[in-house]
PDB file of N, CA and C in Angstrom:
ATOM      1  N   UNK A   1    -110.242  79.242 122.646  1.00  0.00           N
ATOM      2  CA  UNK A   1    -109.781  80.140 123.676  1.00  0.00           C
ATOM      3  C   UNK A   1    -110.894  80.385 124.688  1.00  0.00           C
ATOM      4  N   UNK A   2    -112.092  80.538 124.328  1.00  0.00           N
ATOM      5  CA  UNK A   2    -113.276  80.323 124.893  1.00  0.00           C
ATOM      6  C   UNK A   2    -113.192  79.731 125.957  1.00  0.00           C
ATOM      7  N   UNK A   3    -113.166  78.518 125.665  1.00  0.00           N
ATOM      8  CA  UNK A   3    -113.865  77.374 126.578  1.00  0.00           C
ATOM      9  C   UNK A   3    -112.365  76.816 127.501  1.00  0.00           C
ATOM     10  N   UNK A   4    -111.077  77.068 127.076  1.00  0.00           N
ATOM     11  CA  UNK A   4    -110.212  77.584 128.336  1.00  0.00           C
ATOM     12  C   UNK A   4    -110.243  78.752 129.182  1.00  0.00           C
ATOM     13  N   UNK A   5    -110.734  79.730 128.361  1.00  0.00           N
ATOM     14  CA  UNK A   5    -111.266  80.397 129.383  1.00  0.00           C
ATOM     15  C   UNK A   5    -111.992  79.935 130.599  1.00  0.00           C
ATOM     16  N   UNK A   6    -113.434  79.986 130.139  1.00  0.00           N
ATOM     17  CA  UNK A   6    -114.447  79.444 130.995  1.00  0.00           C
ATOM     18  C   UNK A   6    -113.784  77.941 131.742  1.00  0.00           C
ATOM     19  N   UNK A   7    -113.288  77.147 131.632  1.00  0.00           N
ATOM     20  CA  UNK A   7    -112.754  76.049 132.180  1.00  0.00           C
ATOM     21  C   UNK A   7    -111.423  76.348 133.213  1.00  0.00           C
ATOM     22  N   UNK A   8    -110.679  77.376 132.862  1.00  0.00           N
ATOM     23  CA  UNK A   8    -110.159  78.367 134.381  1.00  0.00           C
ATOM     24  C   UNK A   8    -111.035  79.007 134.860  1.00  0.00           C
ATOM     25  N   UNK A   9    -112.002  79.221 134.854  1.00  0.00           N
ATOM     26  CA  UNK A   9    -113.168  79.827 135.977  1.00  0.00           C
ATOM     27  C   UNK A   9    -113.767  78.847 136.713  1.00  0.00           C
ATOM     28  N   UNK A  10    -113.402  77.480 136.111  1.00  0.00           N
ATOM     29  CA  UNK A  10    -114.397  76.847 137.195  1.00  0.00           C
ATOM     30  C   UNK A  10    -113.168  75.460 137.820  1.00  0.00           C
ATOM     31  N   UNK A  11    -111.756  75.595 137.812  1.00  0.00           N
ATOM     32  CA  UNK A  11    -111.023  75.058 138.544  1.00  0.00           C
ATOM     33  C   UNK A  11    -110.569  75.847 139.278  1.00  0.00           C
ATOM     34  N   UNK A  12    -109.738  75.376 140.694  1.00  0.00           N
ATOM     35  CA  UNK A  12    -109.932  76.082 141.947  1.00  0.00           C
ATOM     36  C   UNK A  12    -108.316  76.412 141.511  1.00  0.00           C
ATOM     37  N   UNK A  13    -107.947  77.408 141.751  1.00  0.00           N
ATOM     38  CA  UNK A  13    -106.945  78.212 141.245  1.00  0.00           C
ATOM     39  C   UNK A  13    -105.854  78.539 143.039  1.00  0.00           C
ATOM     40  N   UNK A  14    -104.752  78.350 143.199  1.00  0.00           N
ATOM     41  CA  UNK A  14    -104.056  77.904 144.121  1.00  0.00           C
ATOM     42  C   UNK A  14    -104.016  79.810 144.984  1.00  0.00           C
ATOM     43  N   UNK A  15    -104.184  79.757 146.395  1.00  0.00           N
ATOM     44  CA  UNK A  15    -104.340  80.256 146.991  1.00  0.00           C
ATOM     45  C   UNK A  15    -103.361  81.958 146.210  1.00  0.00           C
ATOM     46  N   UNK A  16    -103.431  83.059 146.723  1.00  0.00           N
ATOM     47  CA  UNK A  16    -102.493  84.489 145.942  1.00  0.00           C
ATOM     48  C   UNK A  16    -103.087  85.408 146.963  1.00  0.00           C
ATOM     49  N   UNK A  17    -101.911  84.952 148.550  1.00  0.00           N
ATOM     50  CA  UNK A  17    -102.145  86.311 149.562  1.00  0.00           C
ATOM     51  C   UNK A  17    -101.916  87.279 148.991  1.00  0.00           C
ATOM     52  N   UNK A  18    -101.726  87.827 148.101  1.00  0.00           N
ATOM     53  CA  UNK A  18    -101.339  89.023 148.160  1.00  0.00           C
ATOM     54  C   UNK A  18    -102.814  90.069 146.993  1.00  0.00           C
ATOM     55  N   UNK A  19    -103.503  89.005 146.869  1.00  0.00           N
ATOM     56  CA  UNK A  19    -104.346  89.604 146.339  1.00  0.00           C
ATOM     57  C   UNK A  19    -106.122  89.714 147.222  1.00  0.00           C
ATOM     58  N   UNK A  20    -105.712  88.651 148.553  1.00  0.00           N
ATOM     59  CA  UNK A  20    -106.575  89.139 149.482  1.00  0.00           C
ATOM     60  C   UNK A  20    -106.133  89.556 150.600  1.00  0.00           C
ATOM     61  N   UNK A  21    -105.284  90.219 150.830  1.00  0.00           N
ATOM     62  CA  UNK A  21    -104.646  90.658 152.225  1.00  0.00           C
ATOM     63  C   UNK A  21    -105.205  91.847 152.255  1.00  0.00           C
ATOM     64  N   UNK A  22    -106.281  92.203 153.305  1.00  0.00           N
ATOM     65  CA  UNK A  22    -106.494  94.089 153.178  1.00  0.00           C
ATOM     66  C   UNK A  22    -105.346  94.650 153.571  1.00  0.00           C
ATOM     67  N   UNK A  23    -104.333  94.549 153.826  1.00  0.00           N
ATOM     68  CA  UNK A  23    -103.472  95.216 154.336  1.00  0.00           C
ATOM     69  C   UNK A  23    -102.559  95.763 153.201  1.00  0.00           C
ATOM     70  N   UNK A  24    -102.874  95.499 151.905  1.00  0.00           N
ATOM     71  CA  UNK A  24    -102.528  95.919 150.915  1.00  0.00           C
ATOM     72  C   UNK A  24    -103.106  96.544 150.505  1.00  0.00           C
ATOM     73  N   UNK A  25    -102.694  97.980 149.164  1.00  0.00           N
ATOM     74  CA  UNK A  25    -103.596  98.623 148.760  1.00  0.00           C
ATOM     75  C   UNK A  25    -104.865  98.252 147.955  1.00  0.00           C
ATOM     76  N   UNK A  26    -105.967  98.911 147.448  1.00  0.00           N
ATOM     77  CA  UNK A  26    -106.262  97.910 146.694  1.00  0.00           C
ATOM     78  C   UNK A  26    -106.118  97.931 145.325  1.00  0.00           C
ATOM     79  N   UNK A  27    -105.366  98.636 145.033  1.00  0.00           N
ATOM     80  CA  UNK A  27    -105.084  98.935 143.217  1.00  0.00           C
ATOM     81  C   UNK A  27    -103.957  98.179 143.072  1.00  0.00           C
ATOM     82  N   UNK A  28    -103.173  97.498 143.959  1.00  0.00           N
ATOM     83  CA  UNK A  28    -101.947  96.812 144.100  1.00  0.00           C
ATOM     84  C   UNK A  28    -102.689  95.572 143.920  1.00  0.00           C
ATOM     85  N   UNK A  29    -104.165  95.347 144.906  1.00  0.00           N
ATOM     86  CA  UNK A  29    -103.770  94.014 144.901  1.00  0.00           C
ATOM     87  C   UNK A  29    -104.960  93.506 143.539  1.00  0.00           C
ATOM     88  N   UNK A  30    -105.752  94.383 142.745  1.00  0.00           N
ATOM     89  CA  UNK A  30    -106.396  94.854 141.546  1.00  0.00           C
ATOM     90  C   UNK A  30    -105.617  94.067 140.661  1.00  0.00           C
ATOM     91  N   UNK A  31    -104.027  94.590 140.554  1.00  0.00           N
ATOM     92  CA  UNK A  31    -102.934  94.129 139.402  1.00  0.00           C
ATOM     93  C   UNK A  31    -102.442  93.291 139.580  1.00  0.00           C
ATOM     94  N   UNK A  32    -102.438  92.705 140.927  1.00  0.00           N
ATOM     95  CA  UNK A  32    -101.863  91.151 140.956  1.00  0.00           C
ATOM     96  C   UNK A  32    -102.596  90.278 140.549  1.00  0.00           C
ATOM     97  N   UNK A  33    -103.809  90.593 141.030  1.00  0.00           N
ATOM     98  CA  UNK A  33    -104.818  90.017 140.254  1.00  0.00           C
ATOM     99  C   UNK A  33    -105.059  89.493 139.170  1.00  0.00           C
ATOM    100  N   UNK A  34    -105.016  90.705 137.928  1.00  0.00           N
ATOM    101  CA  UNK A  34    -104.959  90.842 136.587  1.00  0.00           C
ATOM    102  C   UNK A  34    -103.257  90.042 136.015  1.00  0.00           C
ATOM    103  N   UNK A  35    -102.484  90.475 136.792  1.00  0.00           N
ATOM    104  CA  UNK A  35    -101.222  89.485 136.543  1.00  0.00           C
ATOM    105  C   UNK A  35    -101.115  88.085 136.896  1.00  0.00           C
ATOM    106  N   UNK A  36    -102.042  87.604 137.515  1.00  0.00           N
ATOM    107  CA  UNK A  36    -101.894  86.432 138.275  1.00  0.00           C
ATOM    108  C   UNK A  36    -102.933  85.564 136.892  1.00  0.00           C
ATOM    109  N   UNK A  37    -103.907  86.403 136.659  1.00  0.00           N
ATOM    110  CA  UNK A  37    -105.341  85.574 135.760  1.00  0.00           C
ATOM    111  C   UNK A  37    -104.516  85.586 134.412  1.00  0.00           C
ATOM    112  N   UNK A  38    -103.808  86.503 133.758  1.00  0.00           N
ATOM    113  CA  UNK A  38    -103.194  86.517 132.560  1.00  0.00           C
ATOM    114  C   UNK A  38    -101.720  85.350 132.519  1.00  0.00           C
ATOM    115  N   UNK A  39    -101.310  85.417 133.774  1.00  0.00           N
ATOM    116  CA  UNK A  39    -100.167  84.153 133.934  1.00  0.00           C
ATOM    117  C   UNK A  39    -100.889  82.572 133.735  1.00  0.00           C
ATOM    118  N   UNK A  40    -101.873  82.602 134.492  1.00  0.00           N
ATOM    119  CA  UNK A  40    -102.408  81.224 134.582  1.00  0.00           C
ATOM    120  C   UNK A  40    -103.279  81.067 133.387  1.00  0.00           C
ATOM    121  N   UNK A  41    -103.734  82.020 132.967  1.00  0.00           N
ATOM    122  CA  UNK A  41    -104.173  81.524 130.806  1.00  0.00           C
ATOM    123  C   UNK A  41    -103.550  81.214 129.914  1.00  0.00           C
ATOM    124  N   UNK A  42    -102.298  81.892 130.190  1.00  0.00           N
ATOM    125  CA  UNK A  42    -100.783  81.871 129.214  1.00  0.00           C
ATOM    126  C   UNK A  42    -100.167  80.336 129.419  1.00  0.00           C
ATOM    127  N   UNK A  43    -100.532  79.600 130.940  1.00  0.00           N
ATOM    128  CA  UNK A  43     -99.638  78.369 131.280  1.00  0.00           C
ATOM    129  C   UNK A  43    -100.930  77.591 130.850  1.00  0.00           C
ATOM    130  N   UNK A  44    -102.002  77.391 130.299  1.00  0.00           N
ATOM    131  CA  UNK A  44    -102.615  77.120 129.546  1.00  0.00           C
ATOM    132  C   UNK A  44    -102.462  76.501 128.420  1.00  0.00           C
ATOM    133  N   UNK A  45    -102.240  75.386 127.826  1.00  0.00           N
ATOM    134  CA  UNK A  45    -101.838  74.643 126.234  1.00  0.00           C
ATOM    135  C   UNK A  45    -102.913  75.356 125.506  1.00  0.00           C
ATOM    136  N   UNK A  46    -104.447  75.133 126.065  1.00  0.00           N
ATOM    137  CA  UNK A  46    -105.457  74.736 125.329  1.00  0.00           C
ATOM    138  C   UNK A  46    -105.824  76.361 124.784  1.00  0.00           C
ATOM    139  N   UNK A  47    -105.376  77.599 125.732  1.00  0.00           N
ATOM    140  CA  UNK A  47    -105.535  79.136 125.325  1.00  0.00           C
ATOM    141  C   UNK A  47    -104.636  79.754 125.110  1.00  0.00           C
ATOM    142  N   UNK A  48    -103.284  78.989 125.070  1.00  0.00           N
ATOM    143  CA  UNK A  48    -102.029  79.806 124.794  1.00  0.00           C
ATOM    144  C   UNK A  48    -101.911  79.673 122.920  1.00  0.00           C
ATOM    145  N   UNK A  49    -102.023  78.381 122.541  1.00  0.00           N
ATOM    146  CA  UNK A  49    -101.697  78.215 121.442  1.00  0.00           C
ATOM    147  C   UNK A  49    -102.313  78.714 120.341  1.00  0.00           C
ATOM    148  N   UNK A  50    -104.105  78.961 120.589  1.00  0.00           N
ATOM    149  CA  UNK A  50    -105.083  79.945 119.555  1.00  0.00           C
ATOM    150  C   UNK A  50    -104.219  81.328 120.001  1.00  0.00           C
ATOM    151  N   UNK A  51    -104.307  81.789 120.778  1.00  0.00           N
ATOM    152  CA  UNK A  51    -103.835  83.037 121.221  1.00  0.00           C
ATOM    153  C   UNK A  51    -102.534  83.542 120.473  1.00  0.00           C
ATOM    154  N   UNK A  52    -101.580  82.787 120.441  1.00  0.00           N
ATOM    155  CA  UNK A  52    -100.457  82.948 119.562  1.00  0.00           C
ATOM    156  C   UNK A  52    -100.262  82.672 118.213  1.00  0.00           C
ATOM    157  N   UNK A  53    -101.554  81.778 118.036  1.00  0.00           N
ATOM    158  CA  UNK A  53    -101.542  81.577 116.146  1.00  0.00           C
ATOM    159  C   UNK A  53    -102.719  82.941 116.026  1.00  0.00           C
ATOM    160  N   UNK A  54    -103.585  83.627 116.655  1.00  0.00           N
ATOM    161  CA  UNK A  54    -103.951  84.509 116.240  1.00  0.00           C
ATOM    162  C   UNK A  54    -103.242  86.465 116.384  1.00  0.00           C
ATOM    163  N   UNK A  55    -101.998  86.000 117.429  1.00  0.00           N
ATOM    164  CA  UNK A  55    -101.082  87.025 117.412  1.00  0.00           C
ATOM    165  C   UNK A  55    -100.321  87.398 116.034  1.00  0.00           C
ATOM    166  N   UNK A  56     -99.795  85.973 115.739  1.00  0.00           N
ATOM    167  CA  UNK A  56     -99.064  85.760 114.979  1.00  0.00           C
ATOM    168  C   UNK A  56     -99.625  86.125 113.569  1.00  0.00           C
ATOM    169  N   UNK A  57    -100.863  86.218 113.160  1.00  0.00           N
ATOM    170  CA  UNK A  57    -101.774  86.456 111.855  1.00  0.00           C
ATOM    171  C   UNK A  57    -101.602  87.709 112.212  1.00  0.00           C
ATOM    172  N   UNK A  58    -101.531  88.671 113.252  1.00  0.00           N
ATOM    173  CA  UNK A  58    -102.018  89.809 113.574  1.00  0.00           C
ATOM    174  C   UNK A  58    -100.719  90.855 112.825  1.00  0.00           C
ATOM    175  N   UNK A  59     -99.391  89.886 113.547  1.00  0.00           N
ATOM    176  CA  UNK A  59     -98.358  90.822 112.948  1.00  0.00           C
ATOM    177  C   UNK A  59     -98.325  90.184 111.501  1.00  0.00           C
ATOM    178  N   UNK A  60     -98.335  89.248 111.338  1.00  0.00           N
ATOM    179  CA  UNK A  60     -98.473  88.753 109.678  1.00  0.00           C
ATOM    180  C   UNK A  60     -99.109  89.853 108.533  1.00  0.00           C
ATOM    181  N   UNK A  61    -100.378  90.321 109.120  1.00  0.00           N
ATOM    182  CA  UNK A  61    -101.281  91.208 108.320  1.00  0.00           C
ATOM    183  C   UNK A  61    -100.618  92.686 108.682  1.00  0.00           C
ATOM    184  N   UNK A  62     -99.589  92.931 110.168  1.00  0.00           N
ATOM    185  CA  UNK A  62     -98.897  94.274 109.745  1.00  0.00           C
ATOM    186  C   UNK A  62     -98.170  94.482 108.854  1.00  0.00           C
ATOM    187  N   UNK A  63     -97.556  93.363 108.775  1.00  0.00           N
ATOM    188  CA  UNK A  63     -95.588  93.246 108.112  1.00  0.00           C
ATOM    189  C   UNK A  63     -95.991  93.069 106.491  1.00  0.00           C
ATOM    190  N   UNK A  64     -97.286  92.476 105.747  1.00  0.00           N
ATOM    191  CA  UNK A  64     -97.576  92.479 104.969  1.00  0.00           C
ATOM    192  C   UNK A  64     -98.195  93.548 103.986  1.00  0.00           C
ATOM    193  N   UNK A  65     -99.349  94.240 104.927  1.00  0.00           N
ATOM    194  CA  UNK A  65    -100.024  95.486 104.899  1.00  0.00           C
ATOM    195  C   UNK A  65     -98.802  96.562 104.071  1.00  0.00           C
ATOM    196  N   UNK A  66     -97.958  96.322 104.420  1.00  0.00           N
ATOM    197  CA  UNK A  66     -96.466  98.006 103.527  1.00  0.00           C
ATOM    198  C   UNK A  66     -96.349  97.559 102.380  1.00  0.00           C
ATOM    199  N   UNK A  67     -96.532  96.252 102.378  1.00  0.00           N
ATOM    200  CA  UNK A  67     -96.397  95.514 100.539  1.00  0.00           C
ATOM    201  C   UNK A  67     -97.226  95.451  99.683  1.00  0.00           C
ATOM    202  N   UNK A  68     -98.441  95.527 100.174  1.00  0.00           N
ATOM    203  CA  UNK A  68     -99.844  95.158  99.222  1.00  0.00           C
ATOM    204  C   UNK A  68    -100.383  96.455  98.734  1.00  0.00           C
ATOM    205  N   UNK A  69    -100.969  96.165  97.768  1.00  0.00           N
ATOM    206  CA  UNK A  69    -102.179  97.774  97.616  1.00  0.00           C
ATOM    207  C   UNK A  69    -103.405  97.505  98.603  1.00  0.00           C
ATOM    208  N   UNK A  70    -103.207  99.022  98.875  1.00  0.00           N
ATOM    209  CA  UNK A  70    -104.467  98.788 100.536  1.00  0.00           C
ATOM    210  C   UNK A  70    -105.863  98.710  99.980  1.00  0.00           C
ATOM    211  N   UNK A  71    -106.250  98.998  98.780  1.00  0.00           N
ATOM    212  CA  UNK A  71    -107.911  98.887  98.271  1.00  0.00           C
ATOM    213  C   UNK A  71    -107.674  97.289  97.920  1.00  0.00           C
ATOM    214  N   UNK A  72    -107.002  96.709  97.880  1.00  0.00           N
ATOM    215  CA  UNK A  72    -107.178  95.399  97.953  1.00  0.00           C
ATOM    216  C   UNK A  72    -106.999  94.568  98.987  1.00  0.00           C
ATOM    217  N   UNK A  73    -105.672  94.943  99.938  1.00  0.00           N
ATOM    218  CA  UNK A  73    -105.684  94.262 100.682  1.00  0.00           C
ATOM    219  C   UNK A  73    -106.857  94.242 101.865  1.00  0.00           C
ATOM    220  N   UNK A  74    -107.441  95.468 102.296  1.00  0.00           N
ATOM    221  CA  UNK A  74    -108.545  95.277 102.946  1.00  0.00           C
ATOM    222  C   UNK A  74    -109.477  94.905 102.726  1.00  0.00           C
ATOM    223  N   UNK A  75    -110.401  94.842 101.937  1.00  0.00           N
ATOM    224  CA  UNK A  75    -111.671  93.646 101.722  1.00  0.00           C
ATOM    225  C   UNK A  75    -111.064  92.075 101.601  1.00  0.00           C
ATOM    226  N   UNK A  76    -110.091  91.880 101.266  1.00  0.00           N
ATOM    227  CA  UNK A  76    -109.411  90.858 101.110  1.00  0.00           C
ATOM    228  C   UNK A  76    -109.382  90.251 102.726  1.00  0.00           C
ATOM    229  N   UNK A  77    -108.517  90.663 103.491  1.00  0.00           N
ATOM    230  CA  UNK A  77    -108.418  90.543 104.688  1.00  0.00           C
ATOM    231  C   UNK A  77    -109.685  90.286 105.103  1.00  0.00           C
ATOM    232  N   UNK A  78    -111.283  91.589 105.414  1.00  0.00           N
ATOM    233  CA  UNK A  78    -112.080  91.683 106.141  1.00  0.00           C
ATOM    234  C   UNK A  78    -113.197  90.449 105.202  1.00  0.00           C
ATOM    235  N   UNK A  79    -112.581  89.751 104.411  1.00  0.00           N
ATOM    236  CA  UNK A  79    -113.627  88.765 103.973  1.00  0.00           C
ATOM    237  C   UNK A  79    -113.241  87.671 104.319  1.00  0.00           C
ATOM    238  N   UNK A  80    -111.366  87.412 104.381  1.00  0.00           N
ATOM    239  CA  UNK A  80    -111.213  86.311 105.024  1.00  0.00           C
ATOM    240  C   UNK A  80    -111.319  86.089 106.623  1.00  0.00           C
ATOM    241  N   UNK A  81    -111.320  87.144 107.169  1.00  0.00           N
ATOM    242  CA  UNK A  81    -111.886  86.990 109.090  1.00  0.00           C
ATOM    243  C   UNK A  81    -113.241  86.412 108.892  1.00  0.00           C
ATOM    244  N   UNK A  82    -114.018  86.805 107.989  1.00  0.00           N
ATOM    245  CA  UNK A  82    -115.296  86.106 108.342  1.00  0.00           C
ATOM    246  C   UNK A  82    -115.138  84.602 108.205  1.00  0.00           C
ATOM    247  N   UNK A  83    -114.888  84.103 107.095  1.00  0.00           N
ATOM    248  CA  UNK A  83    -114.260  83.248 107.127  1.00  0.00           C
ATOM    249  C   UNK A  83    -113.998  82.268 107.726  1.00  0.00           C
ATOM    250  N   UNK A  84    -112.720  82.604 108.580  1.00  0.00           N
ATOM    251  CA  UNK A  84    -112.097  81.950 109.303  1.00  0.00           C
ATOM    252  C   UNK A  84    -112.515  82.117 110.846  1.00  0.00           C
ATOM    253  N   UNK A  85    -113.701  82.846 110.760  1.00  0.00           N
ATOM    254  CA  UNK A  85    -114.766  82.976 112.168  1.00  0.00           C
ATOM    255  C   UNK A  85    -115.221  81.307 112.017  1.00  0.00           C
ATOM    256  N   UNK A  86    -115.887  81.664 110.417  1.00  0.00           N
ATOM    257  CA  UNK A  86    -117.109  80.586 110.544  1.00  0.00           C
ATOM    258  C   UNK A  86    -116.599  79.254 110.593  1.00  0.00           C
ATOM    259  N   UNK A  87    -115.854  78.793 109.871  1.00  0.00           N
ATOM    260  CA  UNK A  87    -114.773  77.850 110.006  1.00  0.00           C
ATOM    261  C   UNK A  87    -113.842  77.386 111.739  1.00  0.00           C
ATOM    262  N   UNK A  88    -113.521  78.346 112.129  1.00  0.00           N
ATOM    263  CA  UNK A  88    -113.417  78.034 113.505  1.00  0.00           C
ATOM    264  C   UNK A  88    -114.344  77.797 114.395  1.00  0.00           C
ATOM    265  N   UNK A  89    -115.398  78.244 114.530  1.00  0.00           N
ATOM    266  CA  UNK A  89    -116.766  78.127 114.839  1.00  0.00           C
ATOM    267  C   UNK A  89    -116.957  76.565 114.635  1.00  0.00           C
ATOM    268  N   UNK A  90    -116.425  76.428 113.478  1.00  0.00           N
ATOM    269  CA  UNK A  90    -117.479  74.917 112.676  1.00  0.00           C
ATOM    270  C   UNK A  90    -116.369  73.406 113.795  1.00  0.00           C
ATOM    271  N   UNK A  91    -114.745  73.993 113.856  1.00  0.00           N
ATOM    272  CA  UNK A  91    -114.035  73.637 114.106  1.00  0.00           C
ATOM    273  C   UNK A  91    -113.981  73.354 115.609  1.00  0.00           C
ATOM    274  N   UNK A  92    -114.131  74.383 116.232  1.00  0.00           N
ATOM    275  CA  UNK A  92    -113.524  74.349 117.969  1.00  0.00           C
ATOM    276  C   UNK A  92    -114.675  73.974 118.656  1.00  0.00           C
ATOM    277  N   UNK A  93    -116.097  74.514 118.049  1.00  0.00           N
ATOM    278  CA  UNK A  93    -117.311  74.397 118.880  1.00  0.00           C
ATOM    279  C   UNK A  93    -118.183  73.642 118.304  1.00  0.00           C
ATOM    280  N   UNK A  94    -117.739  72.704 117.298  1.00  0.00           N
ATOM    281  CA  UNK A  94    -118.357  72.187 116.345  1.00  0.00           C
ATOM    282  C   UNK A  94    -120.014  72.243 116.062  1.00  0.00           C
ATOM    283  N   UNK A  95    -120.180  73.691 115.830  1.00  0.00           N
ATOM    284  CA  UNK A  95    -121.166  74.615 115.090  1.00  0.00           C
ATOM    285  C   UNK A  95    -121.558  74.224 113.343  1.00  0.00           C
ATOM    286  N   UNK A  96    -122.437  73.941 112.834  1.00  0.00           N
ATOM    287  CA  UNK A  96    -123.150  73.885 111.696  1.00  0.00           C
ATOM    288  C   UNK A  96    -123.190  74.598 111.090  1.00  0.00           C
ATOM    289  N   UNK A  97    -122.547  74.587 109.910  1.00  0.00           N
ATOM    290  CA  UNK A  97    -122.897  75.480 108.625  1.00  0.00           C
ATOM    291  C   UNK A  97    -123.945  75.357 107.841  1.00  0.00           C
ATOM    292  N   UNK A  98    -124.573  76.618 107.982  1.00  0.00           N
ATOM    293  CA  UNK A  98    -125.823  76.025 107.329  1.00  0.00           C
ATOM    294  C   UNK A  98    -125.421  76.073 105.599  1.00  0.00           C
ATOM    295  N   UNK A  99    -126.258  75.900 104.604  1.00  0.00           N
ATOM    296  CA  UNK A  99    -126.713  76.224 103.604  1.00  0.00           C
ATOM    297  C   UNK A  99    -126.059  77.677 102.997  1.00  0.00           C
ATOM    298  N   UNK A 100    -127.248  78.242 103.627  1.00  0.00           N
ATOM    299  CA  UNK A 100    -127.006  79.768 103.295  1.00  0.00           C
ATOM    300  C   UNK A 100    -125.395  80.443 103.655  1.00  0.00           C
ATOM    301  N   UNK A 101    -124.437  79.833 104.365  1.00  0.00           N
ATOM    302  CA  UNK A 101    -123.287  80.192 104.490  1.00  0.00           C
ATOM    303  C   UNK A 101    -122.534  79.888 104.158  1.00  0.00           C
ATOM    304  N   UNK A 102    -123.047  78.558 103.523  1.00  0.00           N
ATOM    305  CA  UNK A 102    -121.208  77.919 102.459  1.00  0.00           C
ATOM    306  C   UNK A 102    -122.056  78.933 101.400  1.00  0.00           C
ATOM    307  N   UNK A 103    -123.149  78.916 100.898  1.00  0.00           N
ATOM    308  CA  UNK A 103    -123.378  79.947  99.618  1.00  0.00           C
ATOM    309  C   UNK A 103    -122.208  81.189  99.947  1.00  0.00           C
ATOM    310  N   UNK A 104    -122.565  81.998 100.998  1.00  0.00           N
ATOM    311  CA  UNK A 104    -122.324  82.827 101.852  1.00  0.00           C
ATOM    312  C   UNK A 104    -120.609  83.176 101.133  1.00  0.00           C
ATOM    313  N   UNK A 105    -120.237  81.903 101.598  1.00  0.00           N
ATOM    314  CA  UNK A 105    -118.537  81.678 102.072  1.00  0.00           C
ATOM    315  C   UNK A 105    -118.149  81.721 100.132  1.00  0.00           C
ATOM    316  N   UNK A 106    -118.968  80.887  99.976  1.00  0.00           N
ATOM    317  CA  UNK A 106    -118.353  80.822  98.374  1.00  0.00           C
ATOM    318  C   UNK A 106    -118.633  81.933  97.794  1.00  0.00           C
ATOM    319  N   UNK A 107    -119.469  82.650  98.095  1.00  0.00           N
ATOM    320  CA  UNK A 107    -119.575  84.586  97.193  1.00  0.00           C
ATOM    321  C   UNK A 107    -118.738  85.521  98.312  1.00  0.00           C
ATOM    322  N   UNK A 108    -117.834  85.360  98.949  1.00  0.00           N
ATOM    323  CA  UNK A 108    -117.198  85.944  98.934  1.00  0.00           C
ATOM    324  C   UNK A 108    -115.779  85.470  98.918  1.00  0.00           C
ATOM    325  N   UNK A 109    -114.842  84.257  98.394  1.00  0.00           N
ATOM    326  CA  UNK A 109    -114.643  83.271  97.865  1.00  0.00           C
ATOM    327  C   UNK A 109    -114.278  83.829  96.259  1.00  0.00           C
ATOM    328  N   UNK A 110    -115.443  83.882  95.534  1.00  0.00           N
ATOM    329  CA  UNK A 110    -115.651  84.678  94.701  1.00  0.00           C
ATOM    330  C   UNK A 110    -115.204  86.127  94.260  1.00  0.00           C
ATOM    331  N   UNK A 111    -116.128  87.115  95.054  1.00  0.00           N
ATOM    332  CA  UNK A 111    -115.733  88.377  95.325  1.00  0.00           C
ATOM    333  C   UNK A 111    -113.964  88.536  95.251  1.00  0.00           C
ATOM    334  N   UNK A 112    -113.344  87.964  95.980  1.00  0.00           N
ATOM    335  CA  UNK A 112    -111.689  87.884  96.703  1.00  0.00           C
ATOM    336  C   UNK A 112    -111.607  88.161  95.180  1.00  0.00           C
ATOM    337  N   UNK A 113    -111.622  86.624  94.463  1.00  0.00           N
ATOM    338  CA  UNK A 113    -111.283  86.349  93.334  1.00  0.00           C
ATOM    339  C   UNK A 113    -111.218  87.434  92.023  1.00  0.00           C
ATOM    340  N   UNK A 114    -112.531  88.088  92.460  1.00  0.00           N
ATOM    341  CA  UNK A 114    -112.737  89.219  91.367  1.00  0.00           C
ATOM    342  C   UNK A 114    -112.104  90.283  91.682  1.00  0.00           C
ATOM    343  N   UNK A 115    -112.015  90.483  92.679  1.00  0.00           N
ATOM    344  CA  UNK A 115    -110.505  91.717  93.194  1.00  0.00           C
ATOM    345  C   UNK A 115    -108.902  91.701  92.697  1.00  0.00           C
ATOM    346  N   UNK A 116    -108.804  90.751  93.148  1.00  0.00           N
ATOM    347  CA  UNK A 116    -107.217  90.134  92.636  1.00  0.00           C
ATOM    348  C   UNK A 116    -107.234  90.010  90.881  1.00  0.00           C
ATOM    349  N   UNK A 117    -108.329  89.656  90.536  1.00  0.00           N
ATOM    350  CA  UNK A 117    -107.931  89.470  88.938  1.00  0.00           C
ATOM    351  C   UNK A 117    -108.033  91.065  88.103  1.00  0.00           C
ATOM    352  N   UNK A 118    -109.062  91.635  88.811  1.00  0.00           N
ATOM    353  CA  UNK A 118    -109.015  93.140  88.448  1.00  0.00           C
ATOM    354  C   UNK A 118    -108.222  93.802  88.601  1.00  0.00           C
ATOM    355  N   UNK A 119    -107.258  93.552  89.852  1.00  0.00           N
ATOM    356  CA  UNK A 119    -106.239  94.385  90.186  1.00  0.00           C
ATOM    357  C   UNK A 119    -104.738  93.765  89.265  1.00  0.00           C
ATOM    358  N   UNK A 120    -105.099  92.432  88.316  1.00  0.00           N
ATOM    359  CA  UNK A 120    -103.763  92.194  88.015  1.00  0.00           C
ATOM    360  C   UNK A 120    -103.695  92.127  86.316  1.00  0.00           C
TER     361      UNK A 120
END
């Protein structure tokens, strides 16, 4: 999502009078603005599709959250975001794992493990 980002900042983006006309207010032309930059990220393949697989986890972890026990489900959750940071990291920006973080990844890997079996 990143680097579509930054890669719409540096293609020339098709003219939007209405967001330089002084003859408009400027809190009007503020939101066209902001509507115009959020339209052209969304028509985006490369930032629409992280964006919606990470929406989609978002309501996943609401709709789930009423079912689970919450002393579990939260460390559970806040160990797999790291996770799936470092892993995307390793993935999109193809970033190095060092050593110390698959250790890292596998004790908490672990940890998960010792939650769920305690709790069952």
């Amino acid at each position: 999502m990143r680097r579509a980002a930054i890669a719409r900042d540096k293609t020339p983006q098709p003219p939007r009078p209405i967001t330089t006309d002084p003859n408009v207010p400027w809190p009007k032309r503020k939101a066209w603005g902001i509507i115009y930059a959020v339209l052209d990220l969304l028509k985006n393949p490369a930032y629409a599709v992280p964006l919606l697989l990470n929406v989609t986890g978002s309501i996943w972890f609401f709709l789930l959250i009423g079912q689970a026990e919450l002393s579990l489900t939260v460390p559970i959750t806040n160990s797999l975001a790291f996770l799936f940071t470092v892993l995307g990291e390793w993935y999109a920006d193809g970033k190095v794992i060092s050593r110390d973080t698959w250790i890292g990844m596998a004790l908490v890997l672990g940890g998960i493990a010792l939650c769920v079996q305690s709790k069952t």
